[in-house]
Protein backbone atom coordinates (compact mmCIF):
# COMPACT_ATOMS: atom_id res chain seq x y z
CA UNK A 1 0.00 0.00 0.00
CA UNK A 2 1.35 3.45 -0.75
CA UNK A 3 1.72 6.36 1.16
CA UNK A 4 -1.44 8.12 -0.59
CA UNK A 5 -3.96 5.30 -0.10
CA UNK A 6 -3.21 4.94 3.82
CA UNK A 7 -6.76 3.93 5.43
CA UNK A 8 -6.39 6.63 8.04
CA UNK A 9 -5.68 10.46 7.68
CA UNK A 10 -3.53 12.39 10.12
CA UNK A 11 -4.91 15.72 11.00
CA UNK A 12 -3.06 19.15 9.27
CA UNK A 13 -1.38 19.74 12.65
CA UNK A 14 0.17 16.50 12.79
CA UNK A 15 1.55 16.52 9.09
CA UNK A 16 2.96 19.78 9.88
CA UNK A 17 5.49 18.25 12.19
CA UNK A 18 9.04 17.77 11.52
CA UNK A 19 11.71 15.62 13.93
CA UNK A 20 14.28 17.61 16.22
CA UNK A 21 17.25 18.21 14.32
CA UNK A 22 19.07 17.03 17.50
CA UNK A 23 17.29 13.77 17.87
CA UNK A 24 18.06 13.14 14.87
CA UNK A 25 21.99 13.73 15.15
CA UNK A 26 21.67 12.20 18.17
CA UNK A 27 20.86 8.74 16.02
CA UNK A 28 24.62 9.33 14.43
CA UNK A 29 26.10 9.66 17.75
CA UNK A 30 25.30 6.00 19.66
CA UNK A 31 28.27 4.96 16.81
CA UNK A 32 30.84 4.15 19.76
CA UNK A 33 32.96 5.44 17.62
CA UNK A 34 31.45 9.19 17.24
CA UNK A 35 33.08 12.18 19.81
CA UNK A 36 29.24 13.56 20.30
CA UNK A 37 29.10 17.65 21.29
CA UNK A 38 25.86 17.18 20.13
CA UNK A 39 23.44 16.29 22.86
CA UNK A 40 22.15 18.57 26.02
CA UNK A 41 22.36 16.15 27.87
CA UNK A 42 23.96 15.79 31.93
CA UNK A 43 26.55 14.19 33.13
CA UNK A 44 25.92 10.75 34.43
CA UNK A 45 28.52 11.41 36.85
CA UNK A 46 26.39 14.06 38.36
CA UNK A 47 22.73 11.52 39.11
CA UNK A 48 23.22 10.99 43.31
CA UNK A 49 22.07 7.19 42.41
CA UNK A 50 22.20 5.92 45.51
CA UNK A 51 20.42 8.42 47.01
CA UNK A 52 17.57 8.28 44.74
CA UNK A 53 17.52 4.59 45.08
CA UNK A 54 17.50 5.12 49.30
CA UNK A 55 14.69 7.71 48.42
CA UNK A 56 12.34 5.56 46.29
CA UNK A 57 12.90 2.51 49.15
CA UNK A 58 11.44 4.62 51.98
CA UNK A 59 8.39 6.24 50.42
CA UNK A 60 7.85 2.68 49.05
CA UNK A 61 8.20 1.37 52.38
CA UNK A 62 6.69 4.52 54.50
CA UNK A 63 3.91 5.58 52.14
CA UNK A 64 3.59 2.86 49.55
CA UNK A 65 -0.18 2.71 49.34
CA UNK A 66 -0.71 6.61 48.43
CA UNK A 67 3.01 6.77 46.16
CA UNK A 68 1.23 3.97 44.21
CA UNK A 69 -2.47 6.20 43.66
CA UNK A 70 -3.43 8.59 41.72
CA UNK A 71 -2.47 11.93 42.77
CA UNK A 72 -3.79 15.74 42.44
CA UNK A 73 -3.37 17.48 39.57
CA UNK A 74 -1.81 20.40 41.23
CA UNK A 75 1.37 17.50 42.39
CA UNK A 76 2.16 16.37 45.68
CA UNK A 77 1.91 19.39 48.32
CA UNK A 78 4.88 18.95 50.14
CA UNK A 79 7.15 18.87 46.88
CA UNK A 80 4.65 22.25 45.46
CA UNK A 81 5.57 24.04 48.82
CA UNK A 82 9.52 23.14 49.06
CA UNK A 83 9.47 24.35 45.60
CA UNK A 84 7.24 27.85 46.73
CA UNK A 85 10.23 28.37 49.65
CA UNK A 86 12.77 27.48 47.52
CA UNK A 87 11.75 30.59 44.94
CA UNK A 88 10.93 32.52 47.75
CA UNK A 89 14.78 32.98 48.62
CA UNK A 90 14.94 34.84 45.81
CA UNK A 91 12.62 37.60 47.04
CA UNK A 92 9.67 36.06 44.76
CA UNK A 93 7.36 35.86 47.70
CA UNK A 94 5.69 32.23 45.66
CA UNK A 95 3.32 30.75 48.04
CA UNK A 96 2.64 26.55 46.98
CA UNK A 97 -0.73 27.56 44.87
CA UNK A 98 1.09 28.92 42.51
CA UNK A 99 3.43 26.13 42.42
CA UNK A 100 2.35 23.25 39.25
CA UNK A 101 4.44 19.90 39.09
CA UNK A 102 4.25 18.63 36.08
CA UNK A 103 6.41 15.93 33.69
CA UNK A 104 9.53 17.66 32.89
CA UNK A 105 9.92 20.75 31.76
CA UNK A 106 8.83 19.95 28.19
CA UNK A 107 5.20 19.27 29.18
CA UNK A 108 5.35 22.70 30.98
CA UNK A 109 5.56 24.18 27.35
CA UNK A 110 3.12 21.97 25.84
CA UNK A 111 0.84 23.06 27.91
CA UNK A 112 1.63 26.85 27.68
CA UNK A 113 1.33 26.40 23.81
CA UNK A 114 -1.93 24.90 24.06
CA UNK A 115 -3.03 27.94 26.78
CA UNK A 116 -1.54 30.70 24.82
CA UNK A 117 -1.00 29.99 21.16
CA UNK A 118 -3.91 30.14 18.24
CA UNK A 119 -3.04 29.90 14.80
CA UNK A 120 -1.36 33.13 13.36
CA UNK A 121 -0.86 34.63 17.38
CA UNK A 122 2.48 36.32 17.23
CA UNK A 123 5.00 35.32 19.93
CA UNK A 124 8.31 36.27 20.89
CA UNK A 125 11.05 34.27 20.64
CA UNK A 126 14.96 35.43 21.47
CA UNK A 127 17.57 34.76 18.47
CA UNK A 128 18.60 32.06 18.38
CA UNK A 129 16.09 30.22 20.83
CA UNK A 130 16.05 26.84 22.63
CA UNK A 131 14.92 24.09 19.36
CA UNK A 132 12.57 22.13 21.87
CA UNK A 133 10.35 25.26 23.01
CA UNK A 134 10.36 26.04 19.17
CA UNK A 135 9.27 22.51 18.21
CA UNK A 136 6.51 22.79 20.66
CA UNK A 137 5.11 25.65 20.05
CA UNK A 138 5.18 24.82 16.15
CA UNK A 139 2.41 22.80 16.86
CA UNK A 140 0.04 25.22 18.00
CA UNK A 141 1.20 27.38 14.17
CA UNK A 142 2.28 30.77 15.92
CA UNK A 143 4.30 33.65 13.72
CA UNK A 144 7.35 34.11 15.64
CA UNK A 145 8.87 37.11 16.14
CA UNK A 146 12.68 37.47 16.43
CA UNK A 147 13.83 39.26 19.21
CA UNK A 148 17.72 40.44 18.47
CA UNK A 149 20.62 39.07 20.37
CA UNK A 150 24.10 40.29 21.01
CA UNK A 151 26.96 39.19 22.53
CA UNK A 152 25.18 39.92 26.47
CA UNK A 153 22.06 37.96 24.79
CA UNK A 154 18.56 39.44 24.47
CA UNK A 155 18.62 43.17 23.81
CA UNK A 156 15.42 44.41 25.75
CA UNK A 157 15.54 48.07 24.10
CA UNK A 158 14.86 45.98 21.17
CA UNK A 159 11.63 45.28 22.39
CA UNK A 160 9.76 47.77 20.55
CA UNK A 161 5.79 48.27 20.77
CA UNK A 162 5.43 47.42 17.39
CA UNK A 163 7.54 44.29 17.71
CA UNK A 164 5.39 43.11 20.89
CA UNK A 165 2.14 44.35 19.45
CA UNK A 166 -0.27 41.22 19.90
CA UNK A 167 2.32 39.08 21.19
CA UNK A 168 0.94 36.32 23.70
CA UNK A 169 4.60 36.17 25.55
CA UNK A 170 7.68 36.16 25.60
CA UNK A 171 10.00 33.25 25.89
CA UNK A 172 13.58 34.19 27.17
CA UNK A 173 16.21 31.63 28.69
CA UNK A 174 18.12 34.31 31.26
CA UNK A 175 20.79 31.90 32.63
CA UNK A 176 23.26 29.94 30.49
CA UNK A 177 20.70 30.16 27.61
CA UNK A 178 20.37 27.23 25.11
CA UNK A 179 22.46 27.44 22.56
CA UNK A 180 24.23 30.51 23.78
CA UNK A 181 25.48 29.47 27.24
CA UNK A 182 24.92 33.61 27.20
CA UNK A 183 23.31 35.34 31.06
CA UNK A 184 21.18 38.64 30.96
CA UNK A 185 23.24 41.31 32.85
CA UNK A 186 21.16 42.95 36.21
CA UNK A 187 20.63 45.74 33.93
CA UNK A 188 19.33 43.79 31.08
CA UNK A 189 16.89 41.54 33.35
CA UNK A 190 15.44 44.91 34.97
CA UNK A 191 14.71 46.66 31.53
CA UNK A 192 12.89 43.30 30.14
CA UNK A 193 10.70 43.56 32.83
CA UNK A 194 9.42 47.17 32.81
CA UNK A 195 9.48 47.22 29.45
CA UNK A 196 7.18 43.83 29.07
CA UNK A 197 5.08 45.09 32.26
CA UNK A 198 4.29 48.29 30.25
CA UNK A 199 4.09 46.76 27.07
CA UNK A 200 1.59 44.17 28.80
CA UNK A 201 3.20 40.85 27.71
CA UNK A 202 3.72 38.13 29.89
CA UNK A 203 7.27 36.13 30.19
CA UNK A 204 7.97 32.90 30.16
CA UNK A 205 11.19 32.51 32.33
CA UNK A 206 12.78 29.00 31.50
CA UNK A 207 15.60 28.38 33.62
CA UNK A 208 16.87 24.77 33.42
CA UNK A 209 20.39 25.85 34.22
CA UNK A 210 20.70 28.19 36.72
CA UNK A 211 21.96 26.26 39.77
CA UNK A 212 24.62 24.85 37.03
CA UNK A 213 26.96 28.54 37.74
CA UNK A 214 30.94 28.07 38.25
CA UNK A 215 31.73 31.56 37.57
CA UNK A 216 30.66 35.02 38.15
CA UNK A 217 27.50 36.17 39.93
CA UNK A 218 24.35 34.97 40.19
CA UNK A 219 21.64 37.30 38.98
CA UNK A 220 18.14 36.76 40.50
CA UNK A 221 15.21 35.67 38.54
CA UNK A 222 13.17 37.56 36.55
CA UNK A 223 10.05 36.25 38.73
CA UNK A 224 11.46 38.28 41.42
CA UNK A 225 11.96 41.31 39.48
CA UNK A 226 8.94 40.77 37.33
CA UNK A 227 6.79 40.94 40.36
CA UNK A 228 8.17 44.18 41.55
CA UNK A 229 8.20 45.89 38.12
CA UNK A 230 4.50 44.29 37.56
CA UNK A 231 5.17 42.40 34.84
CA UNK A 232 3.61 38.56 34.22
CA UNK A 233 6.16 36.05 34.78
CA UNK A 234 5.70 32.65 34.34
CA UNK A 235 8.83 30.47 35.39
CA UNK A 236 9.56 27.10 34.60
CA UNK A 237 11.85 24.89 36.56
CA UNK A 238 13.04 21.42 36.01
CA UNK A 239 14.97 18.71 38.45
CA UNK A 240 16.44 17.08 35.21
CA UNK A 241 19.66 18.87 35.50
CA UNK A 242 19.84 19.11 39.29
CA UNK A 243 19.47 15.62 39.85
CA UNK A 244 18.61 13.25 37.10
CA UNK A 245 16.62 13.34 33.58
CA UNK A 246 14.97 9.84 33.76
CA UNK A 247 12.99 11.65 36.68
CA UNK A 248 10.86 13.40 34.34
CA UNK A 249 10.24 16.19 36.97
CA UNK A 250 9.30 19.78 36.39
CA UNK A 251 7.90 22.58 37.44
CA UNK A 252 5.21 26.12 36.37
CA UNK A 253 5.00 28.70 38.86
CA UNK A 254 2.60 31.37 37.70
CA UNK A 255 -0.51 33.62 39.44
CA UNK A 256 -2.90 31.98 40.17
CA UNK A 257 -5.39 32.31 37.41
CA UNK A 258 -2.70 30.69 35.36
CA UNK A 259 -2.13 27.81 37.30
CA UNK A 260 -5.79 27.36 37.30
CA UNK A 261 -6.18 27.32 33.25
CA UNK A 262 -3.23 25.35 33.45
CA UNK A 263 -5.02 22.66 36.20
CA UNK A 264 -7.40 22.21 33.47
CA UNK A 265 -5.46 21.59 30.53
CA UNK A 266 -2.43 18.86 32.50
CA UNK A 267 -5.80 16.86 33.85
CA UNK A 268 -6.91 16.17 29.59
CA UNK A 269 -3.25 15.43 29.43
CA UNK A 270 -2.28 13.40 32.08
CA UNK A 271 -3.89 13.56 35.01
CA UNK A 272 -1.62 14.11 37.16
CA UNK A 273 2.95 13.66 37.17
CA UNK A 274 3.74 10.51 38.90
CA UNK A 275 3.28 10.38 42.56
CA UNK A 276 5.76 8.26 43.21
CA UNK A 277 8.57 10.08 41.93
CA UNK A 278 7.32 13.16 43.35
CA UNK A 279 6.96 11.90 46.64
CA UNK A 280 10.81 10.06 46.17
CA UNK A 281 11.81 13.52 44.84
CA UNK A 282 10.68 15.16 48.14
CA UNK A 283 11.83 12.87 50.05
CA UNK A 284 15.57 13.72 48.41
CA UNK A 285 15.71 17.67 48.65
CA UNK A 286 13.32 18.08 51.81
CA UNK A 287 16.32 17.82 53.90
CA UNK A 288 18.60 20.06 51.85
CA UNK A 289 20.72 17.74 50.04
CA UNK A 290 21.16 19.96 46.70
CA UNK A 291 23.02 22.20 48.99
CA UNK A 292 26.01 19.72 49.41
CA UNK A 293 25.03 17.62 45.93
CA UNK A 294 25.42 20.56 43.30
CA UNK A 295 29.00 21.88 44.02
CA UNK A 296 30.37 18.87 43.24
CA UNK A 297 28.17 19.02 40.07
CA UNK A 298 28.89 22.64 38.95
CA UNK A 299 33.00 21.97 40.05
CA UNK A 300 32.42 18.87 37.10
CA UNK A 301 30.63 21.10 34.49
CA UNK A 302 33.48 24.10 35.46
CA UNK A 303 36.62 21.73 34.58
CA UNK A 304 34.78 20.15 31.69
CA UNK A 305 34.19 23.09 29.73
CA UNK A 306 37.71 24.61 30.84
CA UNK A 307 38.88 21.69 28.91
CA UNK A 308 37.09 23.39 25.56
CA UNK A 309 37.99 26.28 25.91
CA UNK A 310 41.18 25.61 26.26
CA UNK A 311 41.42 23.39 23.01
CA UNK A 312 39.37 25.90 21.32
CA UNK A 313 42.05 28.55 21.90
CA UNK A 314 44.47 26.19 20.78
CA UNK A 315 42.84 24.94 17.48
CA UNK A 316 40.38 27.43 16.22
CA UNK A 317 41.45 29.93 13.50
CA UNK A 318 41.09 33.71 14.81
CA UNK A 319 38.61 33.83 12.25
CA UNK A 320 36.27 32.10 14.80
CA UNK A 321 34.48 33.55 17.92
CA UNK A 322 32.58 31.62 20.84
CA UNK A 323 30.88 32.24 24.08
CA UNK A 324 32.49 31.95 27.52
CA UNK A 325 29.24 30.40 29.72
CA UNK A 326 29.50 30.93 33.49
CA UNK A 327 26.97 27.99 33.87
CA UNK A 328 25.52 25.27 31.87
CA UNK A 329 26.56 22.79 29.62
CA UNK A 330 27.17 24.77 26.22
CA UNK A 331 29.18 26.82 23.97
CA UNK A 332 28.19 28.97 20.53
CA UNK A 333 30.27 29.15 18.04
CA UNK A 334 30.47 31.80 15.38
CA UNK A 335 31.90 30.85 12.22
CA UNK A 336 33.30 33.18 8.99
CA UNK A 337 30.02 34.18 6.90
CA UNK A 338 30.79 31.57 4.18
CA UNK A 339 30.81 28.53 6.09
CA UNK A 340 27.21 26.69 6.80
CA UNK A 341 27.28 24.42 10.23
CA UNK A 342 25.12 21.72 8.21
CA UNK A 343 27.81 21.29 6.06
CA UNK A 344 30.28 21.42 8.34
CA UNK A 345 28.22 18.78 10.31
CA UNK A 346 28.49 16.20 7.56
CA UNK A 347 32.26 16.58 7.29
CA UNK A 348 32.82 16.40 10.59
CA UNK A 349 30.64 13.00 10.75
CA UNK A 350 33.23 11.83 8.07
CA UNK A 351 35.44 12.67 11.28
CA UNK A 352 33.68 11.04 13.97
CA UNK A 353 32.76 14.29 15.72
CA UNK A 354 29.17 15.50 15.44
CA UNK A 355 27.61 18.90 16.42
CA UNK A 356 24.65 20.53 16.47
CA UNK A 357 24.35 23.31 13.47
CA UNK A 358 22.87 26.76 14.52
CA UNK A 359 20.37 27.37 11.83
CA UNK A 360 17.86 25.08 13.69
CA UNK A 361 17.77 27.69 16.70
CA UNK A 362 16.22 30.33 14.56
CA UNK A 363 12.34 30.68 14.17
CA UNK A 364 12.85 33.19 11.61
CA UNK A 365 13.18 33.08 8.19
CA UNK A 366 16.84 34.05 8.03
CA UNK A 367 18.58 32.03 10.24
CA UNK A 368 22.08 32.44 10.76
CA UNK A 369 23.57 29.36 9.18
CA UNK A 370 27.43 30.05 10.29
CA UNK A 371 26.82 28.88 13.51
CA UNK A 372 26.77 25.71 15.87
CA UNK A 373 26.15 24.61 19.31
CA UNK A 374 29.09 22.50 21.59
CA UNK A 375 27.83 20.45 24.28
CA UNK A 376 30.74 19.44 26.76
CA UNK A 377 29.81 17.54 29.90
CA UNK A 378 29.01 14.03 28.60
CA UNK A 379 32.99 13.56 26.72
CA UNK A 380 36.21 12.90 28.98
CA UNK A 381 38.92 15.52 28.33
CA UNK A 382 40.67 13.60 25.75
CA UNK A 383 37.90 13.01 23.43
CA UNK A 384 37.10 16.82 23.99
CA UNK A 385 40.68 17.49 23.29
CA UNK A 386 40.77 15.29 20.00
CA UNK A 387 37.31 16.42 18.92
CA UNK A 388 38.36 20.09 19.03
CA UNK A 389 41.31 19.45 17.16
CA UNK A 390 39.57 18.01 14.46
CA UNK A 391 37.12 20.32 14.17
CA UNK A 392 39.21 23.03 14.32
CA UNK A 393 41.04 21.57 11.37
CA UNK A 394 37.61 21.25 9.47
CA UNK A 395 36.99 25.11 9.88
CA UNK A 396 40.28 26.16 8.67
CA UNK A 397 40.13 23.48 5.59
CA UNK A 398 36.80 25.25 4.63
């Protein structure tokens, strides 16, 4: 049977859809052979596994009958209220209503797509932006808007009234932004702020990354700031890179009417996030483990990309420029005009060494193709150390 006599029709929305380019790469990279910069993904060395394991025995053991039910749709109230205090140090003032746990931070903009997003609705995307909140929200056919970028990352003066005019949000990355590994300056948080509070557009604040700092100075969040200066802020958090992935743990803090809205949409989803890890989840950072857990973590992520940057110094041409993250897992590179990172990509394949190219990142039409994104915390120091090298040979071949 061929492909235009199927007995069963897939709706517009679904034919629209396209696979991540980094899945997708991803494929080329379980080759043993491959030195993969390509995924976001944590360090293994970094998952407390034996303290998850400890976690999941004694809510199995202490509360096995309820970890096993079905749970609110709101999540588990002691996890919604650690997670209300925990924002609150930040001058937030987040009481546990406002608090959502949902599966991973992914579902949290899902959900936001299908709350904010109609066909045609303009929203307002930085440039470049984080592929998986672009690949979500594709589905719910928004126009995006660009928002410019420079080398301190999203320029709010750029944030014009005509660019926001009818925008449903904002969606900004202020620490150790994907693909950047950029952070919004003090000064540049505060202006975003007031400006979106005046222009009237909410924000969606995701910060996967920012407990992953080894250098410089933490910033607070634009929650904080956003609720001084007025503004809508909607932050999303996750526990994937603070403890492990596999959890499948996130979270929405928003006002309340939000949260509400959102209630309604997770329960046609899902129900409800697992109870079980939840409650195991808890039962890990009740206590205050992260506090001694993520130094060792951010020490790991520090030497790791040290190691890049130092080969990068060593084996790029002048000709090429890159980011210097204080946090996070990634570095952007900026190649000479003529060279396309999809190209570049399949030579370096050729190589064993596989990126992810830049042009991906952009919603607009006129993505910058002379660009890719570095990962560094899954590869030991001497495949990062061979990888560069070889890639750094590529750019000055081309």
């Amino acid at each position: 049977m061929d492909s235009y006599s199927l007995p069963y029709t897939f709706s517009q929305r679904a034919q629209k859809l396209t696979s991540s380019t980094i899945r997708e790469i991803l494929k080329v990279t379980e080759r043993p052979e491959i030195i993969s910069f390509a995924g976001g993904l944590p360090s293994p060395k970094g998952f407390p596994v034996e303290v998850i394991n400890k976690a999941f025995d004694r809510v199995l053991q202490n509360s096995g009958m309820s970890a096993l039910q079905y749970g609110p749709t709101e999540g588990y109230a002691p996890l919604r209220a650690w997670v209300a205090e925990d924002l609150s140090k930040d001058g937030a003032n987040v009481t546990p209503d406002e608090v959502l746990i949902v599966s991973g931070s992914q579902q949290a903009l899902d959900m936001l797509g299908k709350l904010f997003i109609d066909p045609g609705s303009n929203v307002l995307v930085e440039a470049p932006s984080y592929l998986g909140a672009l690949q979500s929200f594709s589905l719910f056919e928004p126009n995006y808007v660009a928002v410019p970028t420079d080398e301190g990352g999203l320029i709010p003066e750029a944030l014009t009234a005509e660019r926001a005019a009818g925008a449903r949000f904002i969606y900004a990355l202020p620490n150790f932004q994907n693909p950047t590994g950029l952070t919004l300056s003090l000064e540049r948080r505060q202006a975003l702020v007031e400006r979106c509070a005046a222009l009237q557009v909410p924000i969606i604040e995701d910060d996967p990354y920012g407990e992953l700092r080894y250098a410089g100075q933490a910033q607070p969040g634009l929650l904080g700031l956003g609720r001084k200066a007025g503004a809508t802020v909607i932050r999303l958090g996750t526990f994937s890179k603070v403890l492990a992935p596999g959890l499948r743990l996130g979270y929405i803090v928003a006002p309340k009417p939000i949260v509400s809205k959102l209630v309604q949409i997770k329960q046609a989803t899902d129900l409800h996030t697992a109870t079980l890890t939840q409650m195991a989840v808890y039962e890990v950072v009740k206590d205050g483990f992260l506090a001694t857990h993520l130094p060792k973590v951010r020490d790991l992520y520090k030497e790791q990309c040290g190691y890049m940057l130092d080969a990068m110094d060593q084996h790029f041409p002048d000709t090429v420029s890159w980011t210097r993250p204080e946090g996070g897992m990634f570095i952007w590179v900026n190649l000479p005009a003529h060279i396309d990172g999809s190209q570049l990509l399949a030579r370096a394949i050729e190589r064993n060494v596989a990126f992810v190219p830049g042009a991906p990142f952009y919603a607009g039409p006129n993505p910058q193709a002379n660009t890719l994104r570095l990962s560094f915390v899954t590869v030991s120091e001497e495949k990062i150390r061979e990888g560069i090298a070889i890639l750094g040979k590529l750019i000055k071949e081309s």
